[in-house]
N, C-alpha and C. Protein backbone atom coordinates (compact mmCIF):
# COMPACT_ATOMS: atom_id res chain seq x y z
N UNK A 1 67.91 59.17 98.75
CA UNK A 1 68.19 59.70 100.08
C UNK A 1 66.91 60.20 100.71
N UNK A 2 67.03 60.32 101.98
CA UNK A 2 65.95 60.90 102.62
C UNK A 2 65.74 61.75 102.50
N UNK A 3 64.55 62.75 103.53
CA UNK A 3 65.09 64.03 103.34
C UNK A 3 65.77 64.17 104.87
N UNK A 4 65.62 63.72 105.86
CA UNK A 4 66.38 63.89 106.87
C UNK A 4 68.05 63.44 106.41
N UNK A 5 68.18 62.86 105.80
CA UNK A 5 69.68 63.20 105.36
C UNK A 5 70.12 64.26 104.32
N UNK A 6 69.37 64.56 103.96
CA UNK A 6 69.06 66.15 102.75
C UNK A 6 69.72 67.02 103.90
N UNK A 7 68.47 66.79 104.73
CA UNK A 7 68.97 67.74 105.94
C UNK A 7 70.00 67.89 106.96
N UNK A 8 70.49 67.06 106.99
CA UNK A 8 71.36 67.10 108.35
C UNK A 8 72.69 67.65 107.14
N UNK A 9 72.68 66.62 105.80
CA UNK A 9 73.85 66.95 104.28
C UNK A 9 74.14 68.71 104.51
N UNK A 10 72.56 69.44 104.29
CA UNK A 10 72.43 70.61 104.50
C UNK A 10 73.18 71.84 105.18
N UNK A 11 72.44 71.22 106.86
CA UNK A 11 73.26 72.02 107.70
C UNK A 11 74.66 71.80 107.79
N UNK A 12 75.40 70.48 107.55
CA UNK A 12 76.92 70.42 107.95
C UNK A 12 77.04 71.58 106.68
N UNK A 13 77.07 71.62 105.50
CA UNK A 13 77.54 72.26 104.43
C UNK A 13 77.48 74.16 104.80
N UNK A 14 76.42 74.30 105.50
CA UNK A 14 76.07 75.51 105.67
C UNK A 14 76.87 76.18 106.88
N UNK A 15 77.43 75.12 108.14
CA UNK A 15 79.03 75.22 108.78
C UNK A 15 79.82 76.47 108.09
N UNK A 16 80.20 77.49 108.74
CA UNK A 16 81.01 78.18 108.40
C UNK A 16 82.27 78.00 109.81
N UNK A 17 83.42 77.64 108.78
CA UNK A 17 84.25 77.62 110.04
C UNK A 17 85.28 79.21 109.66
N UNK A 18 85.75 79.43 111.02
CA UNK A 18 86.77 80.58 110.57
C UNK A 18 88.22 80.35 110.21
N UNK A 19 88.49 79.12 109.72
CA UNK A 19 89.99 79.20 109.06
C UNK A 19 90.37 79.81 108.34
N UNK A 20 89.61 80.25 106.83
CA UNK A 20 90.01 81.49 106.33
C UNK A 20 90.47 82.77 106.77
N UNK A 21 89.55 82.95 108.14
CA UNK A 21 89.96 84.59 108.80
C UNK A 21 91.05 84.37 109.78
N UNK A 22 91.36 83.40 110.11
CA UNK A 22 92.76 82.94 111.19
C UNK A 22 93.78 83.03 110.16
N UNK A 23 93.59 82.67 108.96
CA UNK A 23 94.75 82.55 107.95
C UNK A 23 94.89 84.48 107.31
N UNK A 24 93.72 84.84 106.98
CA UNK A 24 93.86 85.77 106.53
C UNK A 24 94.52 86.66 107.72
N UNK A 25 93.70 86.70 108.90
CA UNK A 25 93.88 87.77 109.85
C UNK A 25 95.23 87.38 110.38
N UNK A 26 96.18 86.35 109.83
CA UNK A 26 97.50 85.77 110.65
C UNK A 26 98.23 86.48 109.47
N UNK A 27 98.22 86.64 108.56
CA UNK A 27 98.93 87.40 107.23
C UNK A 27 99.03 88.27 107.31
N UNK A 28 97.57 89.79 107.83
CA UNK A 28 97.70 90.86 107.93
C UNK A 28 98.68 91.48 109.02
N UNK A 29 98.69 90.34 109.66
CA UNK A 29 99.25 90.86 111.54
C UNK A 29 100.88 90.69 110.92
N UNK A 30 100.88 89.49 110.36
CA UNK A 30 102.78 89.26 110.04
C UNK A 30 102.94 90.02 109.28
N UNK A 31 102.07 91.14 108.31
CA UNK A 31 102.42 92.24 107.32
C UNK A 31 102.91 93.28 107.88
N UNK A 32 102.07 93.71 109.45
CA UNK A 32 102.02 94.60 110.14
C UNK A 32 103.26 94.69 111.23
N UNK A 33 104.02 93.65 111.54
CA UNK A 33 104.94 93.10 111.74
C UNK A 33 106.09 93.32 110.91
N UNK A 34 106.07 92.81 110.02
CA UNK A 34 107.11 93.22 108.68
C UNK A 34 107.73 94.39 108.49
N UNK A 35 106.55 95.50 107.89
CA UNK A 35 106.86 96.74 107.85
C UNK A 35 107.09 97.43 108.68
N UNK A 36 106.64 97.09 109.97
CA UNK A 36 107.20 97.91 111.31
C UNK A 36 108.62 97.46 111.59
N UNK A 37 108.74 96.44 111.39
CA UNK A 37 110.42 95.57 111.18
C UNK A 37 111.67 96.70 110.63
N UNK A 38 111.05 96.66 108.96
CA UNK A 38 111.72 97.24 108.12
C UNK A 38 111.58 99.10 108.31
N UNK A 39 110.77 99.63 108.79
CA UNK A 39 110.45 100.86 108.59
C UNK A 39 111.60 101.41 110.02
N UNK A 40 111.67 100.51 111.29
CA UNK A 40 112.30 100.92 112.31
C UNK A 40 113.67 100.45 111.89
N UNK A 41 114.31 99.66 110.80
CA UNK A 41 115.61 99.48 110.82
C UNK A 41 115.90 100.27 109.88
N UNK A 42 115.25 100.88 109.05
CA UNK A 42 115.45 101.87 107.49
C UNK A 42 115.04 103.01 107.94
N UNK A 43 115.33 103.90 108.36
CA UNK A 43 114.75 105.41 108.16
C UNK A 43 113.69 106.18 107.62
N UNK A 44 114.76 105.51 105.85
CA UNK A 44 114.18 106.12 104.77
C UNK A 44 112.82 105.34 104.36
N UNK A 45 112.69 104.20 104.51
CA UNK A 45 111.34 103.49 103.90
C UNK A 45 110.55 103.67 104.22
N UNK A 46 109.94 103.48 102.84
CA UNK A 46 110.28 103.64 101.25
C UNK A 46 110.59 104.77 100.88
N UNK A 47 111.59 104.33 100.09
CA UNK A 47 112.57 105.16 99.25
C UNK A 47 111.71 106.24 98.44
N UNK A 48 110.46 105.62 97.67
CA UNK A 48 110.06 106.18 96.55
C UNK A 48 108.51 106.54 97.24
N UNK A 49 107.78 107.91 96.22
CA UNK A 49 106.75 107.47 96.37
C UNK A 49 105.64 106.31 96.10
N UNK A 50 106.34 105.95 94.60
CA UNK A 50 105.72 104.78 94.10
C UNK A 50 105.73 103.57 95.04
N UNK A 51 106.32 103.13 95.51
CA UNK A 51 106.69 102.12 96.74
C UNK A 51 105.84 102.14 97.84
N UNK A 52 105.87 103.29 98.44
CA UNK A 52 105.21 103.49 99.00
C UNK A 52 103.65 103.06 98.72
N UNK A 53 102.79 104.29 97.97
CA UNK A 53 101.27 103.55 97.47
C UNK A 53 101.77 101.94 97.45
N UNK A 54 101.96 101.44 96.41
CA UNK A 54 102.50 99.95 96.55
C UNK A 54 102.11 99.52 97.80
N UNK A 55 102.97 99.77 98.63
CA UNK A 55 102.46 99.26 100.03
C UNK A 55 100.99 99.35 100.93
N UNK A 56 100.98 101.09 100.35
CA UNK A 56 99.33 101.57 100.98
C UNK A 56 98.57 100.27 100.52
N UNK A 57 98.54 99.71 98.85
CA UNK A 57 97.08 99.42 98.27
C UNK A 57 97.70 98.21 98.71
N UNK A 58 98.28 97.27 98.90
CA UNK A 58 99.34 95.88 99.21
C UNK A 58 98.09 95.98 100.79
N UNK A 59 98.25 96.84 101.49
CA UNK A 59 98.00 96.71 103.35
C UNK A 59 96.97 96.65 102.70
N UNK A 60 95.80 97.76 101.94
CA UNK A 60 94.52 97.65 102.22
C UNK A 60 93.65 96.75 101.37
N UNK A 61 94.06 96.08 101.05
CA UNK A 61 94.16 94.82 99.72
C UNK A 61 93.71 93.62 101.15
N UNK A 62 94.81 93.41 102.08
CA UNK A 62 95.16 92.69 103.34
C UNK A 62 94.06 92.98 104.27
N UNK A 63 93.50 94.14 104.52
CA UNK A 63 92.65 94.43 105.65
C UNK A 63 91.08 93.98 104.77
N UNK A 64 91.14 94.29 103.67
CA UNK A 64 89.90 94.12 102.97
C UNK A 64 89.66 92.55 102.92
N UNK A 65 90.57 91.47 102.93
CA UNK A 65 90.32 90.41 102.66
C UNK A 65 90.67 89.55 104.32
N UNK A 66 91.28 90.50 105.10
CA UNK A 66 90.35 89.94 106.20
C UNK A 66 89.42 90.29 106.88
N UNK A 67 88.66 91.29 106.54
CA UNK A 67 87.07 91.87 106.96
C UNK A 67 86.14 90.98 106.30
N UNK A 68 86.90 90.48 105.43
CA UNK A 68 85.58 90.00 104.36
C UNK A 68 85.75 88.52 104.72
N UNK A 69 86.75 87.54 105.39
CA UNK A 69 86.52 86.39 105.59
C UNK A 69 86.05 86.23 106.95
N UNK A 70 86.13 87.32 107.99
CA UNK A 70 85.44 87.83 109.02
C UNK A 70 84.04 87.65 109.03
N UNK A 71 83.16 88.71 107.71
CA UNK A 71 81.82 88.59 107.56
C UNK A 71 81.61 87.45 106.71
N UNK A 72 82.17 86.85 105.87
CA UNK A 72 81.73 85.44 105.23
C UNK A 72 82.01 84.23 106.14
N UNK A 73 82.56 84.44 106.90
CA UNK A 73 82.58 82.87 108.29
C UNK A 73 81.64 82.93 109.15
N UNK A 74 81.10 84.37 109.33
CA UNK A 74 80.26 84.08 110.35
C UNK A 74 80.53 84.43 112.01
C-alpha cells in the first residue's frame, strides 16, 4: 500500500461518529421518562430503601455512560 492510502485508511478510522451517544443519551432520557411514569402513578416508589439506591446507582451508571460516549465521539 501506499502511504497516501495509509493515510486517507487513517483518517476514515480516526472518524468519530456519535451513534453511541444518540443511543446512550436515547436510554438515559427513556429512563428519565420511566421513572417519572412510575413515580407519578405510585406514590410510594420505591417501596424500599434498598430499591431505591438501586435506582440512584442504575441512573448514575446511565448519566456516566452517556458523558463518556459524549467525550469519546467527539
Amino acid at each position: 500500500m501506499s502511504v497516501t492510502a495509509l493515510l486517507v485508511l487513517a483518517a476514515e478510522e480516526a472518524e468519530h461518529t456519535p451513534i453511541a451517544f444518540y443511543v446512550g443519551g436515547g436510554i438515559l432520557a427513556g429512563w428519565g421518562v420511566l421513572l417519572a411514569a412510575v413515580g407519578l402513578a405510585r406514590p410510594d416508589f420505591p417501596e424500599s430503601d434498598g430499591t431505591a439506591k438501586g435506582l440512584y446507582g442504575l441512573s448514575a451508571l446511565l448519566v456516566i455512560a452517556a458523558a463518556a460516549t459524549a467525550i469519546l465521539s467527539g
